[in-house]
N, C-alpha and C. Protein backbone atom coordinates (compact mmCIF):
# COMPACT_ATOMS: atom_id res chain seq x y z
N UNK A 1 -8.21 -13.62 -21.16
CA UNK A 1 -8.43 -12.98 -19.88
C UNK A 1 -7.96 -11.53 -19.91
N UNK A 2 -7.41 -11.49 -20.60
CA UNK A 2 -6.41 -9.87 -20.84
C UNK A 2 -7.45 -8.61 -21.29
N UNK A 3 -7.64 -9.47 -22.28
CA UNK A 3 -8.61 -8.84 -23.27
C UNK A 3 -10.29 -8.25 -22.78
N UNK A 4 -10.55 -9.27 -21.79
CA UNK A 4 -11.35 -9.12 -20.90
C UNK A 4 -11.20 -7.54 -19.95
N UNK A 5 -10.21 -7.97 -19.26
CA UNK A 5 -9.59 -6.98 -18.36
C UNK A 5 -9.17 -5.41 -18.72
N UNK A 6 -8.95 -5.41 -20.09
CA UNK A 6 -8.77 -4.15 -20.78
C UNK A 6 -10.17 -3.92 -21.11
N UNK A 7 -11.56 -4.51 -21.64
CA UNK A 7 -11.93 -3.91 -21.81
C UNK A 7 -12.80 -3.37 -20.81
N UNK A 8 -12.28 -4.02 -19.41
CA UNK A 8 -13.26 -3.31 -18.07
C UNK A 8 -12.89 -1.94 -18.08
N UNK A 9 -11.19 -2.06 -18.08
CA UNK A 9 -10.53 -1.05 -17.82
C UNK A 9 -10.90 0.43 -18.62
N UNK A 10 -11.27 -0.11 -19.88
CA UNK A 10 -11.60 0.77 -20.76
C UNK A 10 -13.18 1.57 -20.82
N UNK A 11 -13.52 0.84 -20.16
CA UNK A 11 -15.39 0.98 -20.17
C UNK A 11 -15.78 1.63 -19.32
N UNK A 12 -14.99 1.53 -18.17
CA UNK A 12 -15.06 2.11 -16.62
C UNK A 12 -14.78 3.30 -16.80
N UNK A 13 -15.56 4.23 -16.11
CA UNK A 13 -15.57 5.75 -15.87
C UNK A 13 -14.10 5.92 -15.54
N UNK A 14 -13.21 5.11 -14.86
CA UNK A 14 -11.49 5.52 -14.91
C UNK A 14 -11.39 6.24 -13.49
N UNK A 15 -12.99 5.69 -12.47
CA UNK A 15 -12.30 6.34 -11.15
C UNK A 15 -11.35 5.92 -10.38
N UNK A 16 -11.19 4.34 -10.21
CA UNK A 16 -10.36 3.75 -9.30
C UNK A 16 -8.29 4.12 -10.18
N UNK A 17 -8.71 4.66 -11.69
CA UNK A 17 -7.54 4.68 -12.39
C UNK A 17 -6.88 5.78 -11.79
N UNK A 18 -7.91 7.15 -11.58
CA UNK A 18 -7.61 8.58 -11.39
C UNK A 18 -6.99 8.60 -9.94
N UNK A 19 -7.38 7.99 -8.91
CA UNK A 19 -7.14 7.81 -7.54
C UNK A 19 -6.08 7.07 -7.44
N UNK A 20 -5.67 5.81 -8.09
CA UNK A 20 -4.58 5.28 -8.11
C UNK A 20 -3.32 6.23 -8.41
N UNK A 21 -3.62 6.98 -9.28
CA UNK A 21 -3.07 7.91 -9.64
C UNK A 21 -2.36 9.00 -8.64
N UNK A 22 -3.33 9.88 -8.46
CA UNK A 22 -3.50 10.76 -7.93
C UNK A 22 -2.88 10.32 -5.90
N UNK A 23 -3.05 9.03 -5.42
CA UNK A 23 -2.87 8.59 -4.23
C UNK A 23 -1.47 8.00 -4.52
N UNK A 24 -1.13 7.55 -5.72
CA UNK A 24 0.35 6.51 -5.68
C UNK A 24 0.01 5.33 -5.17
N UNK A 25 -1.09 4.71 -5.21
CA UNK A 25 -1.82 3.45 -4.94
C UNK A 25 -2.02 2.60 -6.00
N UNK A 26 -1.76 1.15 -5.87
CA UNK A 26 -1.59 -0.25 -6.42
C UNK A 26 -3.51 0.00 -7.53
N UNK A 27 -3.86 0.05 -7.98
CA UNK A 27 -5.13 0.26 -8.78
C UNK A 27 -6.40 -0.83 -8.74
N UNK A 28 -5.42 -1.74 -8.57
CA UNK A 28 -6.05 -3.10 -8.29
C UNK A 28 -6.86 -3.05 -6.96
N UNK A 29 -5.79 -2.71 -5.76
CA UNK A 29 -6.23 -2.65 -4.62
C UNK A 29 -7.10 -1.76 -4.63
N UNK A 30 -7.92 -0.19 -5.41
CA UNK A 30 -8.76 0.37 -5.43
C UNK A 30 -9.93 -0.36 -5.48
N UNK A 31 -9.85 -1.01 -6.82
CA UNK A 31 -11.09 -1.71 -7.22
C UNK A 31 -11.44 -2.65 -6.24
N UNK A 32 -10.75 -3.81 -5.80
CA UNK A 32 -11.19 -4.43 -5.00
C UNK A 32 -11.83 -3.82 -3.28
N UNK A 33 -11.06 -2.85 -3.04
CA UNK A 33 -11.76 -1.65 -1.81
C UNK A 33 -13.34 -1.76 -2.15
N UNK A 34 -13.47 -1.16 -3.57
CA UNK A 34 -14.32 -0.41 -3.68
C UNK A 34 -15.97 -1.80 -3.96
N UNK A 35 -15.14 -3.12 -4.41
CA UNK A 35 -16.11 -4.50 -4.25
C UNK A 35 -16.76 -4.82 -3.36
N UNK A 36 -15.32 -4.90 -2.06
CA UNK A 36 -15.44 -5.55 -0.88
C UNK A 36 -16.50 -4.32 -0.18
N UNK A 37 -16.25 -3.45 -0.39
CA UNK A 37 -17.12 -2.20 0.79
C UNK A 37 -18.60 -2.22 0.24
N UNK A 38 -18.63 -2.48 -1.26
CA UNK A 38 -20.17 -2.09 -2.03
C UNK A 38 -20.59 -3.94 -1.26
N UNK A 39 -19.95 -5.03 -0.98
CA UNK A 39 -20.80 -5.81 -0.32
C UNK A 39 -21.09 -6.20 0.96
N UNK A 40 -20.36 -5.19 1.68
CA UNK A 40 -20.47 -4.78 3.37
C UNK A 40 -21.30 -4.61 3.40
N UNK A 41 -21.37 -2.77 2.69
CA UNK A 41 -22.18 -2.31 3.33
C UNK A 41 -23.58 -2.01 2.16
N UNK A 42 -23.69 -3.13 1.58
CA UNK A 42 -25.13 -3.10 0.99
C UNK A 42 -24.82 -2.02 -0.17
N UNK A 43 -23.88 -1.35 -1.20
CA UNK A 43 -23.72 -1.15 -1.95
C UNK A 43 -23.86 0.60 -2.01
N UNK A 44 -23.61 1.15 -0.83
CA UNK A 44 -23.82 2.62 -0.82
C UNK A 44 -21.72 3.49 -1.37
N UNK A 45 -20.62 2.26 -1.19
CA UNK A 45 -20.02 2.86 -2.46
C UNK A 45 -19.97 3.17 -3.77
N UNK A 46 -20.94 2.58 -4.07
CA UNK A 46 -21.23 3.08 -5.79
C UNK A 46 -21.67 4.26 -5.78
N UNK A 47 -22.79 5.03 -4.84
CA UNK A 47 -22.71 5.99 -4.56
C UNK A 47 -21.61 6.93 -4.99
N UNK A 48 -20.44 6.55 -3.99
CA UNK A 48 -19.22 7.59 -3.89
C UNK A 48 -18.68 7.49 -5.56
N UNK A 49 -18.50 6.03 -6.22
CA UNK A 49 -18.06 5.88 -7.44
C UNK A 49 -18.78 6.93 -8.28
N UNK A 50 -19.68 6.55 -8.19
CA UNK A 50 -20.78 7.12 -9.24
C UNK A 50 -20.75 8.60 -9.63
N UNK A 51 -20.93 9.80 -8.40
CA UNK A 51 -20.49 11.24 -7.85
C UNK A 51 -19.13 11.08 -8.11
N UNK A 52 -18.20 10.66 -8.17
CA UNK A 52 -16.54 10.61 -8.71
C UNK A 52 -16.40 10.74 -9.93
N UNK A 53 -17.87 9.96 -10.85
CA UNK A 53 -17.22 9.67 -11.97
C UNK A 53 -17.53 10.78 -12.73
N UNK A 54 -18.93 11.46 -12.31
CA UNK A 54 -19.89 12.57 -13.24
C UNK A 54 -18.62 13.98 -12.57
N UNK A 55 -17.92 13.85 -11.59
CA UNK A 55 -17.52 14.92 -11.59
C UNK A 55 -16.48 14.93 -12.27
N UNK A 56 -15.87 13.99 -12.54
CA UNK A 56 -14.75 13.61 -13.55
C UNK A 56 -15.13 13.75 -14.91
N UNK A 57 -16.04 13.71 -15.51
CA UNK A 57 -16.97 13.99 -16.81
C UNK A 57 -16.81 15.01 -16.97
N UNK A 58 -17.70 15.85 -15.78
CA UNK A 58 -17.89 16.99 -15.94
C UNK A 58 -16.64 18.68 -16.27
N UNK A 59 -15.73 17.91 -15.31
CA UNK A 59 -14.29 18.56 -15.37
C UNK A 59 -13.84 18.45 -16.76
N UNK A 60 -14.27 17.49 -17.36
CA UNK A 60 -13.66 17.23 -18.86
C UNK A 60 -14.39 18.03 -19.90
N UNK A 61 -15.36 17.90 -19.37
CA UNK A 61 -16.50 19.06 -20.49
C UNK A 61 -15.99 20.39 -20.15
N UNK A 62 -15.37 21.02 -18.82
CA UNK A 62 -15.52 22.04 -18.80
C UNK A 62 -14.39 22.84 -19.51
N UNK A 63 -13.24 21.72 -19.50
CA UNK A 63 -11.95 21.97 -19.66
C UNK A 63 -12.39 22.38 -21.28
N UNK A 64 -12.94 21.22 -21.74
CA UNK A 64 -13.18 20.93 -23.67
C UNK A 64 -13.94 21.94 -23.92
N UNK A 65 -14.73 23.15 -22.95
CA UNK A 65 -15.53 24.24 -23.34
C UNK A 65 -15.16 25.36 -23.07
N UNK A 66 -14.00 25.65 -22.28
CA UNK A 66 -12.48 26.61 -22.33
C UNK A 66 -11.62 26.48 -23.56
N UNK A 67 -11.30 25.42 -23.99
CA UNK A 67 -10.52 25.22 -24.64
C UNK A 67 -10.57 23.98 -25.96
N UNK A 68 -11.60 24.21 -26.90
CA UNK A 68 -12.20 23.42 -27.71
C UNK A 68 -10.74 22.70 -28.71
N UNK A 69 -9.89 24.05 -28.71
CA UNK A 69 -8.91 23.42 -30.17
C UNK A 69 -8.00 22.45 -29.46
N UNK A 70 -7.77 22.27 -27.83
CA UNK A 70 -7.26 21.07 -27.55
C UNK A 70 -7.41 19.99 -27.68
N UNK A 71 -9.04 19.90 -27.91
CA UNK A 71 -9.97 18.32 -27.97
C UNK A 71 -10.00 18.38 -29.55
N UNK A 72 -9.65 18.79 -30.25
CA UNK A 72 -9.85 18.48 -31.90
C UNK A 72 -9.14 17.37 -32.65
């Protein structure tokens, strides 16, 4: 089950990780927010996930194209 669970953790764009983070919030309780709301309301939080995650990408590319010899 562990093994399982790491490799969600690992596969996942790392938004509910960054917010846990960033809020001082339980991580768990992100993800499940973010379940329970995508089956409320017909799945328009993936939306918000989704735009979280490319901007989180994108911040990473921009950083790695300022500053290439950090990512080496």
């Amino acid at each position: 089950m562990e093994k399982i669970k790491l490799y969600f953790q690992e596969s996942a764009f790392g938004v509910c990780s960054k917010l846990g983070e960033k809020l001082n919030f339980p991580i768990d309780s992100i993800r499940l927010f973010f379940i329970y709301a995508s089956f409320i309301t017909l799945g328009s939080p993936i939306i918000l996930y989704v735009s979280l995650a490319m901007m989180m990408k994108l911040k990473k590319y921009f950083r790695r194209m300022a500053n290439p010899a950090l990512f080496d």
